[in-house]
N, C-alpha and C. Protein backbone atom coordinates (compact mmCIF):
# COMPACT_ATOMS: atom_id res chain seq x y z
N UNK A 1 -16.73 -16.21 6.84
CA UNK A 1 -15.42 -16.23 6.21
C UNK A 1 -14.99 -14.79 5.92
N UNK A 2 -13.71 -14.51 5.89
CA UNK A 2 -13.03 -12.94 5.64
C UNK A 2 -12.57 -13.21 3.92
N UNK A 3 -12.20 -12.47 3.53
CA UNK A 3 -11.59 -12.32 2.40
C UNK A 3 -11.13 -10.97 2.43
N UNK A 4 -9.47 -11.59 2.11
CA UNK A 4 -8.67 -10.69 1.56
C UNK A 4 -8.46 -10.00 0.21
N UNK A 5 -9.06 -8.49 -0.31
CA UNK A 5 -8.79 -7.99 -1.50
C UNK A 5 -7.79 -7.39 -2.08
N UNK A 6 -7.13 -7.62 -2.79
CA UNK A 6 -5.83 -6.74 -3.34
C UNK A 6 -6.12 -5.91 -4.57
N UNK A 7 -5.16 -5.90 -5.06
CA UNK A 7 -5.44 -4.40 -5.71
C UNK A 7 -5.95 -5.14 -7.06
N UNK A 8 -4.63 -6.23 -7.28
CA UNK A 8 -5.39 -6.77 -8.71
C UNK A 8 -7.03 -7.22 -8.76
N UNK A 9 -7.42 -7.80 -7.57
CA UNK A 9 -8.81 -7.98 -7.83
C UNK A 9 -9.64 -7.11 -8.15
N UNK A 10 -9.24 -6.06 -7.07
CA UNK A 10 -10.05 -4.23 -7.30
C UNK A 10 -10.44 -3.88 -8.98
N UNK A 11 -9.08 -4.39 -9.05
CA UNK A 11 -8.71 -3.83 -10.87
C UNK A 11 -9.37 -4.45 -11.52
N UNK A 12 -9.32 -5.57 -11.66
CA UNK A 12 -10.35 -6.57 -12.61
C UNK A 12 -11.09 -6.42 -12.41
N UNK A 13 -11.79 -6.41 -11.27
CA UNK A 13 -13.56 -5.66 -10.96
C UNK A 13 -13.98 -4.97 -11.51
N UNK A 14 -13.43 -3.28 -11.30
CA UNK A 14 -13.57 -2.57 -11.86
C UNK A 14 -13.92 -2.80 -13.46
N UNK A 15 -13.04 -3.92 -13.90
CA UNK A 15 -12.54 -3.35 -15.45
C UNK A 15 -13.27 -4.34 -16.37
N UNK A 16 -14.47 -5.21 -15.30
CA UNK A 16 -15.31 -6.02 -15.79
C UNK A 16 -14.42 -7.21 -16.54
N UNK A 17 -13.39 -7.45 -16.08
CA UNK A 17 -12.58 -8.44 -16.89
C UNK A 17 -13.68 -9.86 -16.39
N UNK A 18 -13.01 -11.06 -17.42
CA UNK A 18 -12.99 -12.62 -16.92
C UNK A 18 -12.87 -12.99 -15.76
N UNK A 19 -11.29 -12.29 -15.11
CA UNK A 19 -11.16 -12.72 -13.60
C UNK A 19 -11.70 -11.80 -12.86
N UNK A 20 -11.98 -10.52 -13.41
CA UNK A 20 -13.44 -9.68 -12.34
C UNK A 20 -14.52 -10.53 -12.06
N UNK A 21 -14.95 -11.23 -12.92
CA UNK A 21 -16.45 -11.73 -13.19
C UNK A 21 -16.01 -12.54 -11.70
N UNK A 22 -14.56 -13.62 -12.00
CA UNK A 22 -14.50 -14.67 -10.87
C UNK A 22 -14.50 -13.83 -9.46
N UNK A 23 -13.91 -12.84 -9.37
CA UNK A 23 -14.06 -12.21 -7.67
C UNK A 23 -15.15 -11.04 -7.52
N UNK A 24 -15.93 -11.16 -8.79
CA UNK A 24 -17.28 -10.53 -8.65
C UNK A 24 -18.44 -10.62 -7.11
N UNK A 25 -18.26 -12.19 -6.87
CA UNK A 25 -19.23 -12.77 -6.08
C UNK A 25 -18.52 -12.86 -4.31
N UNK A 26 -17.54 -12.73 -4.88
CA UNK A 26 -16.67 -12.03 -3.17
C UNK A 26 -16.63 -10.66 -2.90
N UNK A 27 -16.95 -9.76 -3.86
CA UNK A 27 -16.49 -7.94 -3.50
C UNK A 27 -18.01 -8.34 -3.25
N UNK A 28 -18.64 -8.86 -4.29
CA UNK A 28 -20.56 -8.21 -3.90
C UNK A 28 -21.47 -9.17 -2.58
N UNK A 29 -20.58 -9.96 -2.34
CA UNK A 29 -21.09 -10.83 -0.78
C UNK A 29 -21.37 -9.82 -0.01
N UNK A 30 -21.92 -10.62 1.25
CA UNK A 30 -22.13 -9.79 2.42
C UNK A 30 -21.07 -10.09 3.75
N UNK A 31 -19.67 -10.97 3.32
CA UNK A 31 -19.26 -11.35 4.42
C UNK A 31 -17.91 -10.78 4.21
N UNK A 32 -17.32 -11.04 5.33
CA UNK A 32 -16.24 -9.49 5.31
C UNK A 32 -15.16 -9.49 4.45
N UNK A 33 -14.85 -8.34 4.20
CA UNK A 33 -13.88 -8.04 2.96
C UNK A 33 -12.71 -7.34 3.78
N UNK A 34 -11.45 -7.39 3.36
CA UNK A 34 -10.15 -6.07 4.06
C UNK A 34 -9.85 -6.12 3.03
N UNK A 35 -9.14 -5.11 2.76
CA UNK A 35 -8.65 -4.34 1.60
C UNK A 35 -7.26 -3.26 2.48
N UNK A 36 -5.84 -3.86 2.03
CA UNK A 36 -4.76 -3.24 2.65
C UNK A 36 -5.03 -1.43 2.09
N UNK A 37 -4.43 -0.97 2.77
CA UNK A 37 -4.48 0.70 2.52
C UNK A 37 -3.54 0.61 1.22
N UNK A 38 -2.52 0.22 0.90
CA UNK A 38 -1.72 0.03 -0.30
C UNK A 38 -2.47 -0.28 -1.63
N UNK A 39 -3.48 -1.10 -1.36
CA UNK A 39 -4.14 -1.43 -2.21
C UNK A 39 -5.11 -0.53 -2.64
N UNK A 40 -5.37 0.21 -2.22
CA UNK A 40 -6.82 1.62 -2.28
C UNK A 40 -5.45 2.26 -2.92
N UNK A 41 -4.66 2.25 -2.80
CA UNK A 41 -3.76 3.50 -3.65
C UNK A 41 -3.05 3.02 -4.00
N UNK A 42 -3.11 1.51 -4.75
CA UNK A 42 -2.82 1.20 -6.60
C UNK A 42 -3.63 1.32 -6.90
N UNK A 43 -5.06 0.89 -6.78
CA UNK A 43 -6.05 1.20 -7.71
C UNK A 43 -6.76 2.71 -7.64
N UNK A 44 -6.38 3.29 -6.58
CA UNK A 44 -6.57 4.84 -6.88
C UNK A 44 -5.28 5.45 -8.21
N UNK A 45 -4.52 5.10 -8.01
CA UNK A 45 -3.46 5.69 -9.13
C UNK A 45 -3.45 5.00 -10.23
N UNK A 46 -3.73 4.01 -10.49
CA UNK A 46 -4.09 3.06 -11.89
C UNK A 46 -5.38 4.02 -12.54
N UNK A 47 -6.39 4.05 -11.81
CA UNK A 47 -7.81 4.25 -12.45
C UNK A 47 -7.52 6.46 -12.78
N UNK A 48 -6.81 6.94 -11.64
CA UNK A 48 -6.39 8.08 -12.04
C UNK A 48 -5.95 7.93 -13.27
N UNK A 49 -4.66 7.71 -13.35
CA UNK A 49 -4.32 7.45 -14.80
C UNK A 49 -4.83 7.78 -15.69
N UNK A 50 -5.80 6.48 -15.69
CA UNK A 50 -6.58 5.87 -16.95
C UNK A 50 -7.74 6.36 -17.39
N UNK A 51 -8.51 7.08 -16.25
CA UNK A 51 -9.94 7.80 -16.09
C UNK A 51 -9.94 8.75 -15.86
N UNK A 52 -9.08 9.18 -14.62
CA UNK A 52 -9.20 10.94 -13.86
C UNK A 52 -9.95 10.24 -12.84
N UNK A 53 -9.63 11.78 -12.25
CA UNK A 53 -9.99 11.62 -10.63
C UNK A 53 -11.39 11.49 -10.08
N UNK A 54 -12.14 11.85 -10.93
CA UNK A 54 -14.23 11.40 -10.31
C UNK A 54 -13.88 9.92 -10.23
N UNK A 55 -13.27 9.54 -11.41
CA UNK A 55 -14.12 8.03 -11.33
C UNK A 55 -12.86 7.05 -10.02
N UNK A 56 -11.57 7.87 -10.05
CA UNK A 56 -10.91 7.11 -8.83
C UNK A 56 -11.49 7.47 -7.25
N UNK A 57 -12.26 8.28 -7.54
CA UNK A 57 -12.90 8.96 -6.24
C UNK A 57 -14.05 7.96 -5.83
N UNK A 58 -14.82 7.53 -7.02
CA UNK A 58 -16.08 6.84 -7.19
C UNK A 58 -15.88 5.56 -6.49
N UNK A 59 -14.46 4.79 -6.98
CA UNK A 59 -14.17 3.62 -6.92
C UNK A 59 -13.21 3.32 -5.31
N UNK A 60 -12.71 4.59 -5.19
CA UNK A 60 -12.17 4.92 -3.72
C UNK A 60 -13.37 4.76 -2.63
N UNK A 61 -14.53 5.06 -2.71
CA UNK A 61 -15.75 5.59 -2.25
C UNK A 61 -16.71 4.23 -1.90
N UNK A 62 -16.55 3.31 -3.34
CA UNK A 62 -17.00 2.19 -3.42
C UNK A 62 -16.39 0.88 -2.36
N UNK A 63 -15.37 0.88 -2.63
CA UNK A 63 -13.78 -0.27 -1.51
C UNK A 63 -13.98 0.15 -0.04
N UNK A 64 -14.53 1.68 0.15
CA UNK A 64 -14.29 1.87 1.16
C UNK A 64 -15.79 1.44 1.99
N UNK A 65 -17.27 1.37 1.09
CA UNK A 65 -18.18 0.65 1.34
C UNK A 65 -18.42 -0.20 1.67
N UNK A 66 -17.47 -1.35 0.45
CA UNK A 66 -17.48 -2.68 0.47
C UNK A 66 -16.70 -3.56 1.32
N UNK A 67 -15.79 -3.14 1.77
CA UNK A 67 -14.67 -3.53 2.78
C UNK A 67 -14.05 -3.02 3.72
N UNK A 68 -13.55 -3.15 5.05
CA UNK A 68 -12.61 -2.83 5.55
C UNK A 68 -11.39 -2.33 5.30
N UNK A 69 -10.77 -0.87 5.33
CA UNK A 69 -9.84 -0.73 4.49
C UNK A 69 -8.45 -0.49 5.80
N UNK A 70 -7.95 -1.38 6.05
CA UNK A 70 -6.73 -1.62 7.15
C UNK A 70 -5.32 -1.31 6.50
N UNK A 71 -4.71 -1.08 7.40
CA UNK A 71 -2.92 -0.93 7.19
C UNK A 71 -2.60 -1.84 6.93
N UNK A 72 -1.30 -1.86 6.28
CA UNK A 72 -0.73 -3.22 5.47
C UNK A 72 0.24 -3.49 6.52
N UNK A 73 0.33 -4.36 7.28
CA UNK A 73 1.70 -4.74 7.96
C UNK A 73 2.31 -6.37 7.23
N UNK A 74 3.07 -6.99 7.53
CA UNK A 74 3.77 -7.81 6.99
C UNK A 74 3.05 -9.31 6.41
N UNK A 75 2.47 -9.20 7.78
CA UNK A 75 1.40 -10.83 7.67
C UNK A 75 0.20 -10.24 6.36
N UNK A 76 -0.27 -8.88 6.39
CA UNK A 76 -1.22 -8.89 5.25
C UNK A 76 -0.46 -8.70 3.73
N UNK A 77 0.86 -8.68 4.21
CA UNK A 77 1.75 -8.05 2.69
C UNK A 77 1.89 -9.35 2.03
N UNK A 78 1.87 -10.65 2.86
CA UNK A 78 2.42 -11.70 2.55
C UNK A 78 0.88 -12.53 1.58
N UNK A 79 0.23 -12.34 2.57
CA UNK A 79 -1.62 -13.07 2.20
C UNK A 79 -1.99 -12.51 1.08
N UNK A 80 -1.43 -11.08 0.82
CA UNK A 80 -1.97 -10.60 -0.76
C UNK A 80 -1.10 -10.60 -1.65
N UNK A 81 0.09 -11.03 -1.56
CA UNK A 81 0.73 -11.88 -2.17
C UNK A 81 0.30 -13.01 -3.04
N UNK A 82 0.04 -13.87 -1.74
CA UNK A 82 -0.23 -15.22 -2.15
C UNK A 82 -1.52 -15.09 -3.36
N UNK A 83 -2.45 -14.37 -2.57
CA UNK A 83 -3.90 -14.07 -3.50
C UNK A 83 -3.41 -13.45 -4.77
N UNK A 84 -2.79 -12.54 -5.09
CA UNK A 84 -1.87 -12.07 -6.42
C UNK A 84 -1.62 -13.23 -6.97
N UNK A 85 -0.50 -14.08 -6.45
CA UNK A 85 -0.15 -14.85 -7.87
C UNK A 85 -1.49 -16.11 -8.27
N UNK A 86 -2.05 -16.68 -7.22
CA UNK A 86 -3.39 -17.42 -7.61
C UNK A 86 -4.25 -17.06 -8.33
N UNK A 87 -4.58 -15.96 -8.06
CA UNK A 87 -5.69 -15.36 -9.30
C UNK A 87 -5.20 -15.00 -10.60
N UNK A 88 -3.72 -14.54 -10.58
CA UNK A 88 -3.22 -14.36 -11.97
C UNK A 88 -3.07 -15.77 -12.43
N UNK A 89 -2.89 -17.09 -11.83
CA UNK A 89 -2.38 -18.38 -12.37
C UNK A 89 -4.05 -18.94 -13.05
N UNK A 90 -5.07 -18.80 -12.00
CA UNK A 90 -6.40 -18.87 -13.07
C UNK A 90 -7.21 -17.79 -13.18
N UNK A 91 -6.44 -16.62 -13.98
CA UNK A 91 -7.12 -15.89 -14.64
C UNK A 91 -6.66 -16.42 -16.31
C-alpha cells in the first residue's frame, strides 16, 4: 500500500500530538510514503518559525528519509486534500 503524507500529518508527528500518535504507525512503516514538495515547505516554514532552522533541517532530513518527496501536480493536490480534511474530522 502507498500512503499519501501532507503537511498536517508531518506537523502532528512532529509535535507528538493525539492525531500524530494516529499517523505515527504510517510515517514509521516500511511501506511507501510520498510526501508533495509543498508539503516539505509548510512544515519546513511552520517548524522554522517555531524552532529555527537545525531543527527544520532535522525534520527536512527526516521526510526526506522516510518518504518519497515528489512534485505536487493536481491529482496529488486533490488526494491531500481529501487526507487534510479526514484527519482533521478524527483528530
Amino acid at each position: 500500500m502507498k500512503y499519501l503524507v501532507d503537511s498536517y500529518a508531518w506537523i502532528e508527528y512532529f509535535m507528538g500530538t493525539k492525531a500524530g500518535e494516529k499517523v505515527k504507525p504510517i510515517i514509521e512503516c516500511l511501506e511507501e510514503k510520498i510526501t508533495p514538495t509543498i508539503c516539505l515547505a509548510e512544515v519546513y516554514a511552520k517548524t522554522l518559525k517555531v524552532e529555527g532552522e537545525e531543527q527544520a533541517e532535522k525534520q527536512r532530513q527526516f521526510i526526506k528519509e522516510s518518504s518519497a518527496v515528489i512534485p505536487l501536480d493536481e491529482a496529488i493536490a486533490v488526494e491531500a486534500a481529501k487526507i487534510d480534511v479526514e484527519m482533521k474530522r478524527e483528530g
